[in-house]
Protein backbone atom coordinates (compact mmCIF):
# COMPACT_ATOMS: atom_id res chain seq x y z
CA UNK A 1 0.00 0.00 0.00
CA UNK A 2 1.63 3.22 -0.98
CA UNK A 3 2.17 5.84 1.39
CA UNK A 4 -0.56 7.94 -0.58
CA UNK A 5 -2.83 5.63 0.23
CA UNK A 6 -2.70 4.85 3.53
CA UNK A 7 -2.57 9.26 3.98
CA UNK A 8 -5.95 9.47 2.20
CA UNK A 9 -7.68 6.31 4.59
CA UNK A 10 -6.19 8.22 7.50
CA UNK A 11 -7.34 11.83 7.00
CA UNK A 12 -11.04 9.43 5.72
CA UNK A 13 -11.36 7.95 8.92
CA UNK A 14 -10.81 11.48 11.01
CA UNK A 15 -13.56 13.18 8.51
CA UNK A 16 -15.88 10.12 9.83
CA UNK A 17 -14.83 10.28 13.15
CA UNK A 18 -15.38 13.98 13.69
CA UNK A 19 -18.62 13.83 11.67
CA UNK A 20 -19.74 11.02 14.21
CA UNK A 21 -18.99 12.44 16.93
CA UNK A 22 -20.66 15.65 16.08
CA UNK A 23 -23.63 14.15 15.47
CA UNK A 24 -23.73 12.72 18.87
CA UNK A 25 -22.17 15.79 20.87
CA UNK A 26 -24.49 17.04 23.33
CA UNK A 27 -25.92 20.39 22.75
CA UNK A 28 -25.15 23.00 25.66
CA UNK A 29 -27.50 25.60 26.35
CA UNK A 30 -27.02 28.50 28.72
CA UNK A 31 -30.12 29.63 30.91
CA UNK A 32 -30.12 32.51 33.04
CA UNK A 33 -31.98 32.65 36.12
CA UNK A 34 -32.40 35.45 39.11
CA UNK A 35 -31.82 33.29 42.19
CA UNK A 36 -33.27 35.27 44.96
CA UNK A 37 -36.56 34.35 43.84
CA UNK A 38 -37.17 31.00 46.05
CA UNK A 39 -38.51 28.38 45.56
CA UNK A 40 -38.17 28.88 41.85
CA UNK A 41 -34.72 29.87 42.17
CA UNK A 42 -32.10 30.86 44.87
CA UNK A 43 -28.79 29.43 46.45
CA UNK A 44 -28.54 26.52 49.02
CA UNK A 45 -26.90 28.01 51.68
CA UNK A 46 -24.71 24.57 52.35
CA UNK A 47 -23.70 23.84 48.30
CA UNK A 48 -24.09 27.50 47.13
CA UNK A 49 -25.64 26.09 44.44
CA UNK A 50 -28.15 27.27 42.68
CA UNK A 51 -31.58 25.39 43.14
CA UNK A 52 -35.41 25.74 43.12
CA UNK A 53 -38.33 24.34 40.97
CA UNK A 54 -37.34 25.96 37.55
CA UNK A 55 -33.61 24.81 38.00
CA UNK A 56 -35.06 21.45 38.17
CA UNK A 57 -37.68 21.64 35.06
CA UNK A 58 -35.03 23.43 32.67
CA UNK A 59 -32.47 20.35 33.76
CA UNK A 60 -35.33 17.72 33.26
CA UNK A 61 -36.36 19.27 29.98
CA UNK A 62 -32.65 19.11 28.98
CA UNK A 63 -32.33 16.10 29.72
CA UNK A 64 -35.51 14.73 27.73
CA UNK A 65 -33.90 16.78 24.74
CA UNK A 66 -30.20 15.42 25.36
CA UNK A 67 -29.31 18.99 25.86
CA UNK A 68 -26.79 19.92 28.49
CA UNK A 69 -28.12 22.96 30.80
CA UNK A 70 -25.56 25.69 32.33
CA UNK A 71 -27.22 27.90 34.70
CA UNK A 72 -26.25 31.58 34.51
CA UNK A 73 -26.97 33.95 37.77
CA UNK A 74 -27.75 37.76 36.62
CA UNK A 75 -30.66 40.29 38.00
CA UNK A 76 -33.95 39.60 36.82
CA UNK A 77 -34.41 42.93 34.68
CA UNK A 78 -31.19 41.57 33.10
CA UNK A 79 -32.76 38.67 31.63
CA UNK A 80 -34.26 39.60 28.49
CA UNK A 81 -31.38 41.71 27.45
CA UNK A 82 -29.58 39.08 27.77
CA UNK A 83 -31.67 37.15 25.53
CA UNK A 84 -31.71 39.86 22.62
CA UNK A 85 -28.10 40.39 22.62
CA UNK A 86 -27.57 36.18 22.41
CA UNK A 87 -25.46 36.11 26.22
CA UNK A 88 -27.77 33.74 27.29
CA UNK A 89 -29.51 30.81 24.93
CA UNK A 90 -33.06 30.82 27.16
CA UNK A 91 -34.30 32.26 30.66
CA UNK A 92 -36.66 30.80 33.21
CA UNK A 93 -36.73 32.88 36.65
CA UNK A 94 -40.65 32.52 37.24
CA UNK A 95 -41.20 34.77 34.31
CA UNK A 96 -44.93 35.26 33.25
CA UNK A 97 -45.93 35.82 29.74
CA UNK A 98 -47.52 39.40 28.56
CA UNK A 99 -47.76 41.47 25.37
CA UNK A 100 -45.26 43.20 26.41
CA UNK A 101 -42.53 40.62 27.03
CA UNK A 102 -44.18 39.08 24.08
CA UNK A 103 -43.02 41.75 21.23
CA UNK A 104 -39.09 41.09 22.33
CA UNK A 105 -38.97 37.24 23.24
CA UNK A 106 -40.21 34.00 22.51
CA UNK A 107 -42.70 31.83 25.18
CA UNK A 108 -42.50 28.47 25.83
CA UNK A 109 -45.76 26.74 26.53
CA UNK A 110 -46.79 27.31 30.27
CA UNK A 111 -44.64 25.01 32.88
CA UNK A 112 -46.71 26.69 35.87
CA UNK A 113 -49.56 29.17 36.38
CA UNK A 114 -49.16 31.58 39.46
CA UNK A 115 -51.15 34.15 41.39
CA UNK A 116 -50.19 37.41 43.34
CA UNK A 117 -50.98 37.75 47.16
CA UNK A 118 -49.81 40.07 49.79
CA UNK A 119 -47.22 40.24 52.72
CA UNK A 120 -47.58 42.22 55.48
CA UNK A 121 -45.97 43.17 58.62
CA UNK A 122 -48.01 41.36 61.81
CA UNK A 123 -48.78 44.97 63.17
CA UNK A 124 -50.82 45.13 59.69
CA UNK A 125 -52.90 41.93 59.87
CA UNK A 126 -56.62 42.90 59.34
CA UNK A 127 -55.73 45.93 58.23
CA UNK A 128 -54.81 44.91 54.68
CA UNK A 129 -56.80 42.08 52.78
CA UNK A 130 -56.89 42.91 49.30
CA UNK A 131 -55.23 45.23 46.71
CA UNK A 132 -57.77 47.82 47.26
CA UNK A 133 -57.01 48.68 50.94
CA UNK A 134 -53.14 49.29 49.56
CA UNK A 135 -54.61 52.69 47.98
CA UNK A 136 -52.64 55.59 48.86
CA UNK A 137 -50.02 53.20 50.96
CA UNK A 138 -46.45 52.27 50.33
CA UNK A 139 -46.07 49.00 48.41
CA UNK A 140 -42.46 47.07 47.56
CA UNK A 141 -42.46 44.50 44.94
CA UNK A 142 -39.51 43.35 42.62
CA UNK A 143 -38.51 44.94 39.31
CA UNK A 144 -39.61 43.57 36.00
CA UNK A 145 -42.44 41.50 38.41
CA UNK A 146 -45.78 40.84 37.67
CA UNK A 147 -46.46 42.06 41.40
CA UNK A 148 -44.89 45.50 40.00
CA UNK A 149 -47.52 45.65 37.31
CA UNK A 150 -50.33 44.51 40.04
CA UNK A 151 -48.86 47.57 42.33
CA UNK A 152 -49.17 49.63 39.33
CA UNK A 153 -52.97 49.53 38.96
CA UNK A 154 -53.46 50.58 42.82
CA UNK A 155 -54.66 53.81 43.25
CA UNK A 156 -51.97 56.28 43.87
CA UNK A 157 -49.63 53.68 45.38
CA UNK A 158 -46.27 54.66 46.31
CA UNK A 159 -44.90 51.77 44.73
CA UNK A 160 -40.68 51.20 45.50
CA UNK A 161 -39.15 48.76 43.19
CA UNK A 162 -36.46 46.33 44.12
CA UNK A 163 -33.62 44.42 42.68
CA UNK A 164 -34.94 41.18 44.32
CA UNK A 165 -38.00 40.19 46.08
CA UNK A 166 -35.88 39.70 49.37
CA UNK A 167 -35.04 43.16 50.04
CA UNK A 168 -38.73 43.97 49.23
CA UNK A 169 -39.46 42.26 52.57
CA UNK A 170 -36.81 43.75 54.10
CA UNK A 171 -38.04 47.39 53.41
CA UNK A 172 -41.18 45.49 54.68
CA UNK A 173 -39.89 45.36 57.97
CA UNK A 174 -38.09 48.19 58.23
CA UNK A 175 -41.43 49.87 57.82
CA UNK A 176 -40.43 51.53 54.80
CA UNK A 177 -43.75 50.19 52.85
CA UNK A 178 -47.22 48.62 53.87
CA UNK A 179 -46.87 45.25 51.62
CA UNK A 180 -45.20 43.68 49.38
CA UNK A 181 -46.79 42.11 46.40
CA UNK A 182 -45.12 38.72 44.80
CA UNK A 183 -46.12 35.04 43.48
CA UNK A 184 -48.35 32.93 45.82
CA UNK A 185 -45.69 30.19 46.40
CA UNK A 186 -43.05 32.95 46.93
CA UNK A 187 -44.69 34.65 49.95
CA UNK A 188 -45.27 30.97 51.26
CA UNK A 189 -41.88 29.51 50.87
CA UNK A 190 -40.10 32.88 52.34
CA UNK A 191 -42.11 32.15 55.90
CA UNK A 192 -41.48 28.37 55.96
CA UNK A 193 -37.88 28.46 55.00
CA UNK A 194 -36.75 31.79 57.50
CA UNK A 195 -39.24 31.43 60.22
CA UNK A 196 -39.64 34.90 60.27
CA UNK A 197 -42.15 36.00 62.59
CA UNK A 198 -42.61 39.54 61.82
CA UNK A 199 -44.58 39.01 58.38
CA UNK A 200 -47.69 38.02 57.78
CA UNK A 201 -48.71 36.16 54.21
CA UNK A 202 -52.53 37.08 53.35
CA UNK A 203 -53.58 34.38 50.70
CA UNK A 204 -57.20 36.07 50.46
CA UNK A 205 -55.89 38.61 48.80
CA UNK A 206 -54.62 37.12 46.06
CA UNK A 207 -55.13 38.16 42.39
CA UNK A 208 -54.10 37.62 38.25
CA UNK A 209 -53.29 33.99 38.18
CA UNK A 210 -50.53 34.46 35.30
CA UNK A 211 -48.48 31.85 32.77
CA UNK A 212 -44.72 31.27 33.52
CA UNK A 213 -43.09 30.52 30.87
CA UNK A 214 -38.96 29.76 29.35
CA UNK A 215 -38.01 32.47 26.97
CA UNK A 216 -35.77 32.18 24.27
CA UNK A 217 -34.68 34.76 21.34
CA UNK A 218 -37.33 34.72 18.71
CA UNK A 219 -34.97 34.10 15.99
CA UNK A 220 -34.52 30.77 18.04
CA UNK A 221 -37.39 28.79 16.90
CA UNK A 222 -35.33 25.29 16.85
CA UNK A 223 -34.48 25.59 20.81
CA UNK A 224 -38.12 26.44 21.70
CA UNK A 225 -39.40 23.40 20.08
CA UNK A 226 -37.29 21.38 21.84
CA UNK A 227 -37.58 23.39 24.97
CA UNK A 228 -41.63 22.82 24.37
CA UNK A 229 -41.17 19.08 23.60
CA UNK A 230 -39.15 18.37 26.69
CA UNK A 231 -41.99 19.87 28.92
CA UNK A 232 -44.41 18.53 27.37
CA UNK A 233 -42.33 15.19 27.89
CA UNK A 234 -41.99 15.78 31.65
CA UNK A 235 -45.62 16.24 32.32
CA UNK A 236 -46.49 13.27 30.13
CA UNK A 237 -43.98 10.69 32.05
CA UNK A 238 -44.49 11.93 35.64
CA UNK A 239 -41.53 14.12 35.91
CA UNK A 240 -42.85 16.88 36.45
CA UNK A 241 -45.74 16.01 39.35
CA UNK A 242 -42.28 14.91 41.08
CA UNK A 243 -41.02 18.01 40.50
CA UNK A 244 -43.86 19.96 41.24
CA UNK A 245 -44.34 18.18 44.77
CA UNK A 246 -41.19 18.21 45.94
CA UNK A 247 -41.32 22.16 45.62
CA UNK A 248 -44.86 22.78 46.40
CA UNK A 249 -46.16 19.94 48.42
């Protein structure tokens, strides 16, 4: 065999090899997330990793896809940027879908549906049981929120926005607002993972049940297919009820 020869089966085999192996790499995607938003997202004090219920439906999607997840930590009105400017490949932070967010990004079909109650200081229980009794008061919700667009249609609220929805309760009990608006589960998981004693979660009060959904770039239409076929994967093999309960339940 001449020297030619065995060149030209060599340099074959690599131009199979790589094309094989390409066509079973694993796809990475990188997913941002604001992780002060528990129990969707926020950092386990003992791993400092960060967990929560989306973490664990984008990594079960990706893994019904055979598409390797990276999470990226960034502030939650830093999100869709992101997206736009192609830093980040999708986002899922409890993000609801509206016209608004609609115009710039791509949804993915719902993965939970959430309401909007109140938290109040325990010198303020009785005093405030709906949005309506907030008129004229000081109200702290997150930036970019739905709560922040709840806030918005109260009555000459004084409504101070916040980076995350943990120094809204903060200025809570510092007395520096009346309530703080946020997701149902939000206000829940805050009291049972702290302890804290000084707020008060008002569940009657809650309003706008609202779609969360995983954005990606519109001009990303092949990721949000899979992202959509992975959830709807999940839901159909159980993996998401386990999900689901061991957040919720």
């Amino acid at each position: 065999m001449s020297v030619k020869s065995t060149l030209c089966g060599a340099l074959l085999g690599a131009i199979v090899s790589m094309y094989s192996f390409s066509s079973y790499a694993q796809e990475t995607i990188h997913v941002g997330t604001e992780p002060t938003f528990a129990p969707f997202g926020f950092v386990d004090d003992k791993t400092s990793e960060i967990v929560g219920f989306d973490i664990d439906v984008i990594n079960a999607i990706g893994k019904a896809e055979g598409m390797k997840v990276v999470i990226e930590s960034m502030q939650f009105d830093g999100l869709i940027p992101s997206i736009l400017s192609n830093s980040i490949d999708a986002a899922i932070s409890g993000m609801t879908k509206n016209p608004e967010r609609e115009k710039m990004v791509l949804f993915s079909d719902p993965y939970y549906v959430a309401g909007q109650d109140l938290m109040v200081r325990k010198d303020s229980v009785g005093k405030y049981k709906n949005m309506e009794s907030l008129e004229g008061k000081g109200v702290c919700v997150q930036l970019g929120s739905v709560g922040a667009i709840v806030a918005g249609s109260i009555k000459d609220a004084d409504v101070k926005n916040f980076n995350n929805v943990t120094e809204a309760y903060m200025e809570l009990k510092k007395h520096g607002c009346e309530a703080v608006i946020t997701g149902t589960p939000v206000n829940q998981f805050y009291l049972v993972q702290t302890g804290d004693k000084d707020l008060v979660h008002v569940p009657e009060s809650v309003v706008r049940a609202a779609d969360l959904g995983i954005v990606t770039n519109k001009n990303n239409t092949a990721l949000m297919k899979k992202i959509n076929a992975g959830l709807k994967k999940i839901k159909e093999d159980g993996t998401y009820d386990k999900i689901y309960n061991k957040w919720f339940k």
